[in-house]
Protein backbone atom coordinates (compact mmCIF):
# COMPACT_ATOMS: atom_id res chain seq x y z
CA UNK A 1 75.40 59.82 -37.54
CA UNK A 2 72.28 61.52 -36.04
CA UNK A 3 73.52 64.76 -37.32
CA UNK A 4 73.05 63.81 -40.83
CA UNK A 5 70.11 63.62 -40.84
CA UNK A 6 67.51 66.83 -41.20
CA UNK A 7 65.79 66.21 -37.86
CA UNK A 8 66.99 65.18 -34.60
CA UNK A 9 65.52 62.88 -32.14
CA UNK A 10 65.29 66.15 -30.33
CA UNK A 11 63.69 68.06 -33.13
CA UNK A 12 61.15 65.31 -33.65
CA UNK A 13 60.24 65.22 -30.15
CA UNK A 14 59.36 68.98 -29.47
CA UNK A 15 57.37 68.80 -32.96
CA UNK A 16 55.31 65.84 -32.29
CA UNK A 17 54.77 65.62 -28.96
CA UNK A 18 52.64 69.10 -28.70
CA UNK A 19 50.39 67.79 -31.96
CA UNK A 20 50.24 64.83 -30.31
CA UNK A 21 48.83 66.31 -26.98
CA UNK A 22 46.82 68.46 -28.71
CA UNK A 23 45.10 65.82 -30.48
CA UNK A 24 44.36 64.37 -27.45
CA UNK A 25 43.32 67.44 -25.29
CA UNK A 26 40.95 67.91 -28.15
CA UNK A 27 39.25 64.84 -27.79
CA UNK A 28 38.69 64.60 -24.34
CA UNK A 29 37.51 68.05 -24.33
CA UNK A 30 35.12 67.08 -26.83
CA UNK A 31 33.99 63.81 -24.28
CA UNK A 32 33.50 66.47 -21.71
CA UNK A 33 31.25 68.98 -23.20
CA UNK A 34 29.07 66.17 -24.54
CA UNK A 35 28.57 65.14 -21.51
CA UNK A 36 27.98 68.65 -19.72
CA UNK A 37 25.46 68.75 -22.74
CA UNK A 38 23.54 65.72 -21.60
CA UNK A 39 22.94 67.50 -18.23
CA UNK A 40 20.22 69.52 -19.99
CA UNK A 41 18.48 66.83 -21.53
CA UNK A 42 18.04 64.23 -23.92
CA UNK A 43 16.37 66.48 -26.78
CA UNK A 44 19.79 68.77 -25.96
CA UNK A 45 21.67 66.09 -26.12
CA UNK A 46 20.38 64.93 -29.32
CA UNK A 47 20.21 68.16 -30.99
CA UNK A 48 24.09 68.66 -30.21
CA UNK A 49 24.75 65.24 -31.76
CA UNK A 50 22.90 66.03 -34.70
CA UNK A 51 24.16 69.10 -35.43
CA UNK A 52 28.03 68.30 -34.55
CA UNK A 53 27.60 65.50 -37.40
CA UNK A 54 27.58 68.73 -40.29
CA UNK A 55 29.83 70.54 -38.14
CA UNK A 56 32.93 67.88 -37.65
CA UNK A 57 32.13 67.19 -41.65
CA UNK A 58 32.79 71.23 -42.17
CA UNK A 59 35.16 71.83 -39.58
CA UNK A 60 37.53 68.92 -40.97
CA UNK A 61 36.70 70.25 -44.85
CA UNK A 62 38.74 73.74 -43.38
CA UNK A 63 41.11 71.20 -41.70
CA UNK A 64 41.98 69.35 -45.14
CA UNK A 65 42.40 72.83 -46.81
CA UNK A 66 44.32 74.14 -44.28
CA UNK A 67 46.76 70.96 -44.42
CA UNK A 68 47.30 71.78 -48.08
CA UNK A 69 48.71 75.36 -47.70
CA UNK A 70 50.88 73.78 -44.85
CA UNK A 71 52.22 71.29 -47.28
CA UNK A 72 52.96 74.30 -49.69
CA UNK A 73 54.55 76.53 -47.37
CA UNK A 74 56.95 73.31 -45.73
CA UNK A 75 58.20 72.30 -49.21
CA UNK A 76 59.23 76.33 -49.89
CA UNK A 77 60.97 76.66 -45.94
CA UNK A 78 62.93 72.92 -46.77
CA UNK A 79 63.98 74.96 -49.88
CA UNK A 80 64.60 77.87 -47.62
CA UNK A 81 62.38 80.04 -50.04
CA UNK A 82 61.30 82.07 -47.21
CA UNK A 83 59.54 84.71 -49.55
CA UNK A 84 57.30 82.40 -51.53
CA UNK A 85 56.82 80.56 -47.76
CA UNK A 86 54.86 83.64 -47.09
CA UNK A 87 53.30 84.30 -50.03
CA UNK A 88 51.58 80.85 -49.26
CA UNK A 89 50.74 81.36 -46.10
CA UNK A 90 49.15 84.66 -46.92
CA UNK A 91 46.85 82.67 -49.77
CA UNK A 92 46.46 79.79 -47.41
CA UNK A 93 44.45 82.40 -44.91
CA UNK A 94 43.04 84.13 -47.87
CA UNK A 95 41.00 81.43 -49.25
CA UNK A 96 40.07 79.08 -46.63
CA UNK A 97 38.78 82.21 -44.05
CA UNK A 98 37.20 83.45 -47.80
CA UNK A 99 35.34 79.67 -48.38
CA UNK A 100 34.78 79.57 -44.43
CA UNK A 101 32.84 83.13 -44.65
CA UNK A 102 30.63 82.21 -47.33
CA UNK A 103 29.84 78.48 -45.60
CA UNK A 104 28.66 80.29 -42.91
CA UNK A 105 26.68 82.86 -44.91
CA UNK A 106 24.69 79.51 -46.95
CA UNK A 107 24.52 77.81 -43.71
CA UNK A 108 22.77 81.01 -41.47
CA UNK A 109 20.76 81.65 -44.57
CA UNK A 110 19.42 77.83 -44.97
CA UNK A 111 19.66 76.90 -41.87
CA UNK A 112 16.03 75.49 -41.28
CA UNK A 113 15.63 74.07 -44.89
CA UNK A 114 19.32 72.32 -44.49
CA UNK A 115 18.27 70.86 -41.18
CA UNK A 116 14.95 69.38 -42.18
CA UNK A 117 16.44 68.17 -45.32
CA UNK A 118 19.39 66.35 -43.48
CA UNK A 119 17.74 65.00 -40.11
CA UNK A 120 14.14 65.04 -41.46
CA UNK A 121 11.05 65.21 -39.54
CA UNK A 122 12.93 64.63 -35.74
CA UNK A 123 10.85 65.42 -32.57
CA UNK A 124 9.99 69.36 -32.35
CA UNK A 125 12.35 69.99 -29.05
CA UNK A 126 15.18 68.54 -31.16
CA UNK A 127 14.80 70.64 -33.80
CA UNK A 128 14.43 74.10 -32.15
CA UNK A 129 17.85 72.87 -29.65
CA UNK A 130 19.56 71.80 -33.35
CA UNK A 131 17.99 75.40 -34.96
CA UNK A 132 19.69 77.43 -31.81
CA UNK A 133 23.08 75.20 -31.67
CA UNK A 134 23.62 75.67 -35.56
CA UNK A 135 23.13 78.75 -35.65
CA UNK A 136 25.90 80.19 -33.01
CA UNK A 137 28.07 77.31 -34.32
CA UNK A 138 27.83 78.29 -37.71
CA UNK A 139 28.92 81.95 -37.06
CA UNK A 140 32.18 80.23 -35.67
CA UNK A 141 33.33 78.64 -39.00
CA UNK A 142 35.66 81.62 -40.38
CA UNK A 143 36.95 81.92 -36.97
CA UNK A 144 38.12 78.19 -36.81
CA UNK A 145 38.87 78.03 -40.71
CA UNK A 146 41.24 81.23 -39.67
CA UNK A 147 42.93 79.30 -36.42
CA UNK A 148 43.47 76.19 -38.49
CA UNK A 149 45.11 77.93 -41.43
CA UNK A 150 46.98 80.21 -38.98
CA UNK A 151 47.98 77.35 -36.95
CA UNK A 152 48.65 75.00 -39.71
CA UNK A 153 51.23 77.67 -40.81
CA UNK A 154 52.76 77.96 -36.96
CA UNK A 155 52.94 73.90 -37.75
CA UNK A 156 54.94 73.97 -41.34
CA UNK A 157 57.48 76.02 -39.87
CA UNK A 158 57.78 73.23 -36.99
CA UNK A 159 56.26 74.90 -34.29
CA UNK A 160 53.92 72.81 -32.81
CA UNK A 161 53.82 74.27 -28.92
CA UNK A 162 52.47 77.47 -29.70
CA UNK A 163 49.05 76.28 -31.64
CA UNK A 164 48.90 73.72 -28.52
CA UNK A 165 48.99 76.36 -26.22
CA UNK A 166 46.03 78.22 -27.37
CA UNK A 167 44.13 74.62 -27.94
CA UNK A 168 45.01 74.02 -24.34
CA UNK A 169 43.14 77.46 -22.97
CA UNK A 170 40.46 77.60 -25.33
CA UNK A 171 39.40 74.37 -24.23
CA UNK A 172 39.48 75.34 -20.80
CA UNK A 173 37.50 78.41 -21.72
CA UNK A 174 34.91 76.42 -23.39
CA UNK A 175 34.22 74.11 -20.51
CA UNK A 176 34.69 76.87 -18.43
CA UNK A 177 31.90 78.70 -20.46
CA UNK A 178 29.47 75.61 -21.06
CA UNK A 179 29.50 75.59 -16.96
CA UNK A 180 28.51 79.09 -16.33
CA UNK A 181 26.17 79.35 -18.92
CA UNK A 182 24.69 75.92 -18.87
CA UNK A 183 24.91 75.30 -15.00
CA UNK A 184 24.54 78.86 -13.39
CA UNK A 185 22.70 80.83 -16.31
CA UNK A 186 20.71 77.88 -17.00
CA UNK A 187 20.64 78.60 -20.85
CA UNK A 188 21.07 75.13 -22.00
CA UNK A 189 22.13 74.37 -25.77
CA UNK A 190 21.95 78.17 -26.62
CA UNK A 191 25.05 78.12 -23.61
CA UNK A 192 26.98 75.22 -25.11
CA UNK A 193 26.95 77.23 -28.31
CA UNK A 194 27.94 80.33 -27.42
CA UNK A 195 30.65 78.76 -25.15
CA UNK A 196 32.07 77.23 -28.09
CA UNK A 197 31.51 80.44 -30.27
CA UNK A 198 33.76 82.48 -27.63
CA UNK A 199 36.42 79.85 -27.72
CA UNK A 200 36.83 79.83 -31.51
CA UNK A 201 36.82 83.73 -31.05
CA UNK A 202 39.59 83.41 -29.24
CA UNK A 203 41.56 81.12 -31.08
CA UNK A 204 41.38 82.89 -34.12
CA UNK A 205 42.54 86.49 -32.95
CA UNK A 206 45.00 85.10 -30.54
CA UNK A 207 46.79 82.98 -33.37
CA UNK A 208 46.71 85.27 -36.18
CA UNK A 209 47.93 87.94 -33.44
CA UNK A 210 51.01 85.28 -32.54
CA UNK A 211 51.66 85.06 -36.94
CA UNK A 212 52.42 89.00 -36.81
CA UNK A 213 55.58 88.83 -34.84
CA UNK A 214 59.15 89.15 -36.64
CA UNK A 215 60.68 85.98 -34.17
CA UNK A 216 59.26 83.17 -37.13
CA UNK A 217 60.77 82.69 -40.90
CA UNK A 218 57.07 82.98 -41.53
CA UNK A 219 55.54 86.36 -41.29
CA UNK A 220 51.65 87.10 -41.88
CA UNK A 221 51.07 90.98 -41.33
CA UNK A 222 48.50 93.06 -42.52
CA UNK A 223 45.17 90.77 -43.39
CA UNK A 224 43.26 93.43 -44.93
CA UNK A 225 45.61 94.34 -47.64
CA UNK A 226 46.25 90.55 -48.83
CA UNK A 227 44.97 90.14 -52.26
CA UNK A 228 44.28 86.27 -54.45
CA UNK A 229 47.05 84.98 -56.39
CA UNK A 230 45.31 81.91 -58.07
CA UNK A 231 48.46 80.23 -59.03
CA UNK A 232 49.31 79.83 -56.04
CA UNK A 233 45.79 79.30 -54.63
CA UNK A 234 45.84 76.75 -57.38
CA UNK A 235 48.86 75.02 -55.82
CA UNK A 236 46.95 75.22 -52.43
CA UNK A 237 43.68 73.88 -53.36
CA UNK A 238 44.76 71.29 -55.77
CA UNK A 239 46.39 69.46 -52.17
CA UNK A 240 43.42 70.38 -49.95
CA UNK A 241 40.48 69.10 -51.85
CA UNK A 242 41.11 65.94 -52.68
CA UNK A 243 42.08 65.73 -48.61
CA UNK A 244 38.82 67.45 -48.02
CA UNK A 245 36.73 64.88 -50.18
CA UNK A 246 38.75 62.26 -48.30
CA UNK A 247 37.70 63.49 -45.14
CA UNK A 248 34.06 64.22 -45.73
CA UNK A 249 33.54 60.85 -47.00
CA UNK A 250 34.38 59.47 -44.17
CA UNK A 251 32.38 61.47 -42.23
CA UNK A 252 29.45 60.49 -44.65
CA UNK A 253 30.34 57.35 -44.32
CA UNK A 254 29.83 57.74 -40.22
CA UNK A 255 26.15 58.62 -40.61
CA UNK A 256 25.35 55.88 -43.16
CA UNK A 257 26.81 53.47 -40.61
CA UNK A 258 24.98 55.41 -37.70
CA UNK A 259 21.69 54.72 -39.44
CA UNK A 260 22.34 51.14 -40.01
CA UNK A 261 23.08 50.66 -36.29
CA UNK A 262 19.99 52.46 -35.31
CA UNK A 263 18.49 49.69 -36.31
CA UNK A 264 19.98 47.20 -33.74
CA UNK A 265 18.05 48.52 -30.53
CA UNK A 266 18.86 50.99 -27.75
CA UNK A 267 21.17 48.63 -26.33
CA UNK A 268 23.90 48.32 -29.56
CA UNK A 269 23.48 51.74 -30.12
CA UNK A 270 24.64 52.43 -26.69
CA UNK A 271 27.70 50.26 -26.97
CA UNK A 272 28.21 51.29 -30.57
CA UNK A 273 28.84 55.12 -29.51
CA UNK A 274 30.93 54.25 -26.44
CA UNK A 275 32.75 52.01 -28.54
CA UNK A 276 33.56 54.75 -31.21
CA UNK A 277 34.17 57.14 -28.21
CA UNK A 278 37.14 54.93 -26.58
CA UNK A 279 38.70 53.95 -30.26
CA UNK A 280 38.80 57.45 -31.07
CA UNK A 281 40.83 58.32 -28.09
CA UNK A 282 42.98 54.90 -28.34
CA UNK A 283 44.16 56.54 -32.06
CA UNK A 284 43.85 60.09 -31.36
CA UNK A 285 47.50 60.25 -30.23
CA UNK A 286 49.17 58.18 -33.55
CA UNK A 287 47.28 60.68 -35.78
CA UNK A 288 49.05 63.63 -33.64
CA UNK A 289 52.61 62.07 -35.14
CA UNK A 290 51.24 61.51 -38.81
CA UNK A 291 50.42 65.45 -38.47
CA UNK A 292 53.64 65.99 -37.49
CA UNK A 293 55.03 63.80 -40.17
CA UNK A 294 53.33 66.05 -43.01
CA UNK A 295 56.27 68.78 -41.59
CA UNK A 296 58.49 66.43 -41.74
CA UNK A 297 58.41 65.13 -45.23
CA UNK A 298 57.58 67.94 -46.55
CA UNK A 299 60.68 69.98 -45.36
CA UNK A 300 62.66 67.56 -46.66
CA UNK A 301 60.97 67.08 -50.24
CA UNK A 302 61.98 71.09 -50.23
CA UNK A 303 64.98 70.78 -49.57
CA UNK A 304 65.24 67.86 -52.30
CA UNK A 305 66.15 65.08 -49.95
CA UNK A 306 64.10 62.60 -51.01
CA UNK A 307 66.05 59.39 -49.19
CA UNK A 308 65.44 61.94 -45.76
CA UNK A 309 61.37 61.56 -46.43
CA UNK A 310 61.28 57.96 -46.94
CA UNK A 311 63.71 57.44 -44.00
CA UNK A 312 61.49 59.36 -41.79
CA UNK A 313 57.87 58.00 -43.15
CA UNK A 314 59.61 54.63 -41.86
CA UNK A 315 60.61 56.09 -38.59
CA UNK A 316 57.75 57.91 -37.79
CA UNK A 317 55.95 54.86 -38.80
CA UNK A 318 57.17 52.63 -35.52
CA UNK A 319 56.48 55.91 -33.40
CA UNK A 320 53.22 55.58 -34.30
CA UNK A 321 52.97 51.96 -33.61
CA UNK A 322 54.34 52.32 -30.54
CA UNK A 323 51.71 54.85 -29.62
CA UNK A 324 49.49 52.83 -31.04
CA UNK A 325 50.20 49.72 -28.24
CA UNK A 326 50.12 51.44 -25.55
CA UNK A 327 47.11 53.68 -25.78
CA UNK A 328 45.17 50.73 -27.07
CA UNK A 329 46.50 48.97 -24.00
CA UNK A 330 45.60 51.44 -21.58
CA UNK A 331 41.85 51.69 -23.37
CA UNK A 332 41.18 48.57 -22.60
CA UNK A 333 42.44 48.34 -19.18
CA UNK A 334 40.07 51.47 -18.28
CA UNK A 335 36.92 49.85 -20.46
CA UNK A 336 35.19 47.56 -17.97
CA UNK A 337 35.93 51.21 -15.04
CA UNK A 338 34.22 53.64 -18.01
CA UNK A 339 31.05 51.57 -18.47
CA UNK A 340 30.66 51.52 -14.81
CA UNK A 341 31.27 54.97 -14.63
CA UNK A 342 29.42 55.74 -17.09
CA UNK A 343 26.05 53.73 -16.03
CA UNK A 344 25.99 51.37 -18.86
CA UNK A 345 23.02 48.49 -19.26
CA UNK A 346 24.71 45.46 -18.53
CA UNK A 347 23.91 44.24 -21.93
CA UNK A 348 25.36 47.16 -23.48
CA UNK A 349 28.56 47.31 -21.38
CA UNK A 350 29.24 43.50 -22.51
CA UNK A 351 28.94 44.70 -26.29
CA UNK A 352 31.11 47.60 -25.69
CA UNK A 353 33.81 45.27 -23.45
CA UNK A 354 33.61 42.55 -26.84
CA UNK A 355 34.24 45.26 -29.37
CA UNK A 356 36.68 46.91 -27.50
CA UNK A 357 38.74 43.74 -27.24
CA UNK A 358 38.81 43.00 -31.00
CA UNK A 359 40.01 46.39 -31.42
CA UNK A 360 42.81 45.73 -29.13
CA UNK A 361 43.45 42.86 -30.84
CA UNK A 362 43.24 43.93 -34.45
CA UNK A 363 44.30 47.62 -34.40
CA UNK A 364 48.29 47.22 -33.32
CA UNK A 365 48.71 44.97 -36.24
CA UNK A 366 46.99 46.51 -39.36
CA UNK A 367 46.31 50.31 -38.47
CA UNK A 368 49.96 52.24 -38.75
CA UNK A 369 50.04 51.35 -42.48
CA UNK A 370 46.73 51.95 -43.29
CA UNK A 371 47.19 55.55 -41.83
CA UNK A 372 50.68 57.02 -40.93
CA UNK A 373 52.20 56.40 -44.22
CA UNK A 374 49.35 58.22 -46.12
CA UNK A 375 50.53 61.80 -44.27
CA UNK A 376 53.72 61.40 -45.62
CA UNK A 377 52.58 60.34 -49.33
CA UNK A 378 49.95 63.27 -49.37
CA UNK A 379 53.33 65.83 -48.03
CA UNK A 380 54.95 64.20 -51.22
CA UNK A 381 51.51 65.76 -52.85
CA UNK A 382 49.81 62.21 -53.87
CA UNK A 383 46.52 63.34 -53.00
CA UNK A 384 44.09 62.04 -55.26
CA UNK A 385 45.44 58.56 -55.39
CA UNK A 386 45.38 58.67 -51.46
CA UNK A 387 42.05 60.05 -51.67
CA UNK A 388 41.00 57.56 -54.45
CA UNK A 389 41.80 54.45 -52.08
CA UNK A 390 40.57 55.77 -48.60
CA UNK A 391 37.31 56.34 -49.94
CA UNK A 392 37.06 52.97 -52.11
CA UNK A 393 37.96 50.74 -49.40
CA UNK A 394 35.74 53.05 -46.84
CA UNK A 395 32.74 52.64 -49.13
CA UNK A 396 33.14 48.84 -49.91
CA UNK A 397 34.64 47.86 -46.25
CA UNK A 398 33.38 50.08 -43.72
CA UNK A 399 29.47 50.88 -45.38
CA UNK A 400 29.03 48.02 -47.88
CA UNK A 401 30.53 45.09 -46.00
CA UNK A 402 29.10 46.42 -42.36
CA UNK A 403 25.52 46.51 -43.76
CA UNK A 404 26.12 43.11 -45.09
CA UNK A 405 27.13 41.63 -42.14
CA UNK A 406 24.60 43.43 -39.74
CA UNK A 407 21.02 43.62 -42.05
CA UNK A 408 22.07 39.99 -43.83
CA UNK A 409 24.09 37.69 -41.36
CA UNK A 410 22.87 39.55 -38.39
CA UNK A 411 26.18 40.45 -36.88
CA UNK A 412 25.22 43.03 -34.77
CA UNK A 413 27.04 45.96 -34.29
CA UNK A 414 30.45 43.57 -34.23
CA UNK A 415 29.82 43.84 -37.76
CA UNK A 416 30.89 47.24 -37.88
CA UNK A 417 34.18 47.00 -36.41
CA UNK A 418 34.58 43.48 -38.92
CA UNK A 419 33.82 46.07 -41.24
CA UNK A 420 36.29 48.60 -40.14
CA UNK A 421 39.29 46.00 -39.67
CA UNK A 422 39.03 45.00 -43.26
CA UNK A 423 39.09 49.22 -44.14
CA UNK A 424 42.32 49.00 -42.30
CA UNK A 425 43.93 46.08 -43.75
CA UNK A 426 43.44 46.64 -47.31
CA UNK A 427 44.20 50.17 -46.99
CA UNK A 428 47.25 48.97 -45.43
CA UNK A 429 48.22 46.78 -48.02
CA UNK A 430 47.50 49.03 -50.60
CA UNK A 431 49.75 52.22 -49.16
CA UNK A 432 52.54 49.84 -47.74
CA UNK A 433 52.71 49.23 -51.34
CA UNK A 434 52.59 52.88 -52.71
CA UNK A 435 55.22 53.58 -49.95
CA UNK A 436 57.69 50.84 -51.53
CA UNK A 437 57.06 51.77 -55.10
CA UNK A 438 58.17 55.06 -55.03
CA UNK A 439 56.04 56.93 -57.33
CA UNK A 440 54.66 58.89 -54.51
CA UNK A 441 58.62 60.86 -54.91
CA UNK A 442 57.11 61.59 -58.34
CA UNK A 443 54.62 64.49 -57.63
CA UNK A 444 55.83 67.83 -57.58
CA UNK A 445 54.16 70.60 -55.66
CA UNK A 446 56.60 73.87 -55.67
């Protein structure tokens, strides 16, 4: 029976369980160099915060474009279309590196006026750290708009390992980097960034160096000579943006709730960013198997198997929950250890500990649905009407009810995560009923 089917148990697990640990890797990572980053200061620390807020909004923007060539180029290998598979991936590096460049270019060139306008009139040490960490982290864009394209193409083609592999080291670098530069070179943010700058670096020419060889259906040589083709950039871009929008929403949607909490004291904003630390990590792993689900159902769309990409939407689907259990279980065994750890007020820690329990509570039973099914529809190329309902019920759930409940009922920041759980729910609702109506098989992409 198992050979019937497109994927094996054993084909599933050597896709996923690289994203997977690469999602995570990346996160922790992350943890650690913010908190290297805090050795230097607060007015560091704050200026990294600051700044990271435009970057994760830009970095995920290439992320969401670089999703929609993958989609493109797994639909044409299901179809075993090898020729047109490259012919994507060639556009796919083409015109995100191409956007990335000139981001960069508007970002160097504005770089003062675009961080008054955003952060305002913040303390004078914060703004020359956020002037120096912008500006090496915006020369890094077309390098990481290059690795995720690259390795997005590595991941249509189902392999997972070898963009996990170069993850894995340039993360070491960059640690590695922030603690010779920061520690022994004493250089402080300008360290961080350049760390970080090095590591993209490296990402970018070791990946695109890895796409050259003959041993992949999927063969990207000679960068220099590719040239547009603006159907199929059309093709490309018509799956990426409305991703893109989707996630840069939310990422708005972060800093309008950030303000809002800033207005509950040092102590909730404490427990609000530890809290939004440890949930991060407690779903980091279930988005690693929606990322490998996009593959998935994608390859199988191609190859016109439509009962294959509903069978394994609902597969993957109790993967993720499982994940889900677990890591939320092992969060919240490690909570009350972290705050000590991490020299928490008491009132604070108690915040964080409440939150943290609701989360554990609430997140197992509504969050799969509201998440893993919306890789697979967006594979199927339903974009917009994914898009359309993330950023509805982020706006009117996460923002609109959270400021309700904290500046009105005086909820504290509890009513963020109240907030959040109903963002979860009816998105879950709403895309367990997409899922079952079937017009997702609708959309055509190739």
């Amino acid at each position: 029976m198992e050979q019937q089917h497109m994927f094996t148990n054993r084909m599933i697990r050597n896709l996923l369980v690289p994203v997977v640990l690469e999602q995570i890797l990346n996160s922790i990572m992350g943890t650690a160099d913010t908190m290297m980053v805090s050795n230097v200061g607060s007015a560091a620390l704050s200026a990294v915060s600051l700044v990271d807020s435009i970057n994760v909004l830009l970095i995920q923007a290439f992320s969401a474009l670089a999703a929609g060539g993958a989609i493109v180029c797994a639909q044409y290998i299901g179809q075993r279309n090898y020729e047109k598979a490259n012919m994507s991936a060639r556009q796919v590096l083409f015109i995100i590196t191409a956007i990335s460049v000139v981001v960069s270019a508007v970002c160097l060139i504005f770089q003062k006026p675009l961080l008054r306008l955003i952060f305002g009139a913040v303390d004078a040490d914060v703004m020359r750290a956020s002037e120096t960490y912008f500006f090496f982290t915006a020369l890094s864009f077309p390098f990481i708009a290059a690795y995720d394209s690259a390795a997005s193409i590595f991941r249509a083609q189902e392999n997972t390992k070898g963009p996990m592999t170069i993850s894995m080291i340039s993360n070491i670098m960059n640690i590695g980097g922030n603690a010779v530069l920061i520690w022994v070179f004493h250089l402080g943010v300008a360290g961080a960034a350049i760390s970080t700058l090095v590591s993209r670096i490296f990402c970018a020419v070791v990946v695109l160096w890895q796409l050259r060889k003959d041993r992949q259906p999927v063969v990207v040589k000679d960068y220099l000579k590719i040239r547009p083709d603006w159907s199929m950039i059309g093709r490309i871009l018509g799956l990426g943006i409305p991703s893109g929008i989707e996630n840069s929403m939310f990422q708005l949607g972060k800093l309008a709730i950030q303000s809002t909490v800033s207005t509950l004291g040092t102590a909730a904003i404490a427990a609000q960013a530890m809290t939004n630390i440890l949930e991060n990590l407690n779903g980091i792993a279930a988005i690693g198997v929606g990322v490998g689900l996009m593959t998935i159902v994608g390859q199988c769309l191609g190859a016109g198997r439509k009962d294959e990409a509903v069978y394994y939407i609902k597969k993957l689907c109790v993967i993720a929950e499982a994940v889900i259990i677990v890591s939320c279980l092992i969060v919240y065994i490690l909570i009350r250890p972290v705050t000590i750890l991490g020299g928490m007020e008491r009132t604070s820690a108690e915040m964080c500990i409440h939150m943290i329990t609701w989360i554990t509570i609430v997140k197992p039973v509504v969050w799969t649905m509201a998440f893993v099914p919306g890789y697979g529809l967006r594979a199927a190329g339903d974009v917009k009407f994914s898009m359309i309902t993330s950023c509805c019920t982020m706006w009117a759930c996460r923002f609109c009810l959270c400021v309700f409940l904290i500046r009105v009922l005086g909820f504290g920041p509890m009513g963020v995560w109240i907030g959040m759980f109903a963002d979860w729910t009816v998105r879950g609702i709403i895309f367990t009923w997409r899922f079952h109506s079937r017009k997702w098989l609708e959309h055509k992409v190739i």
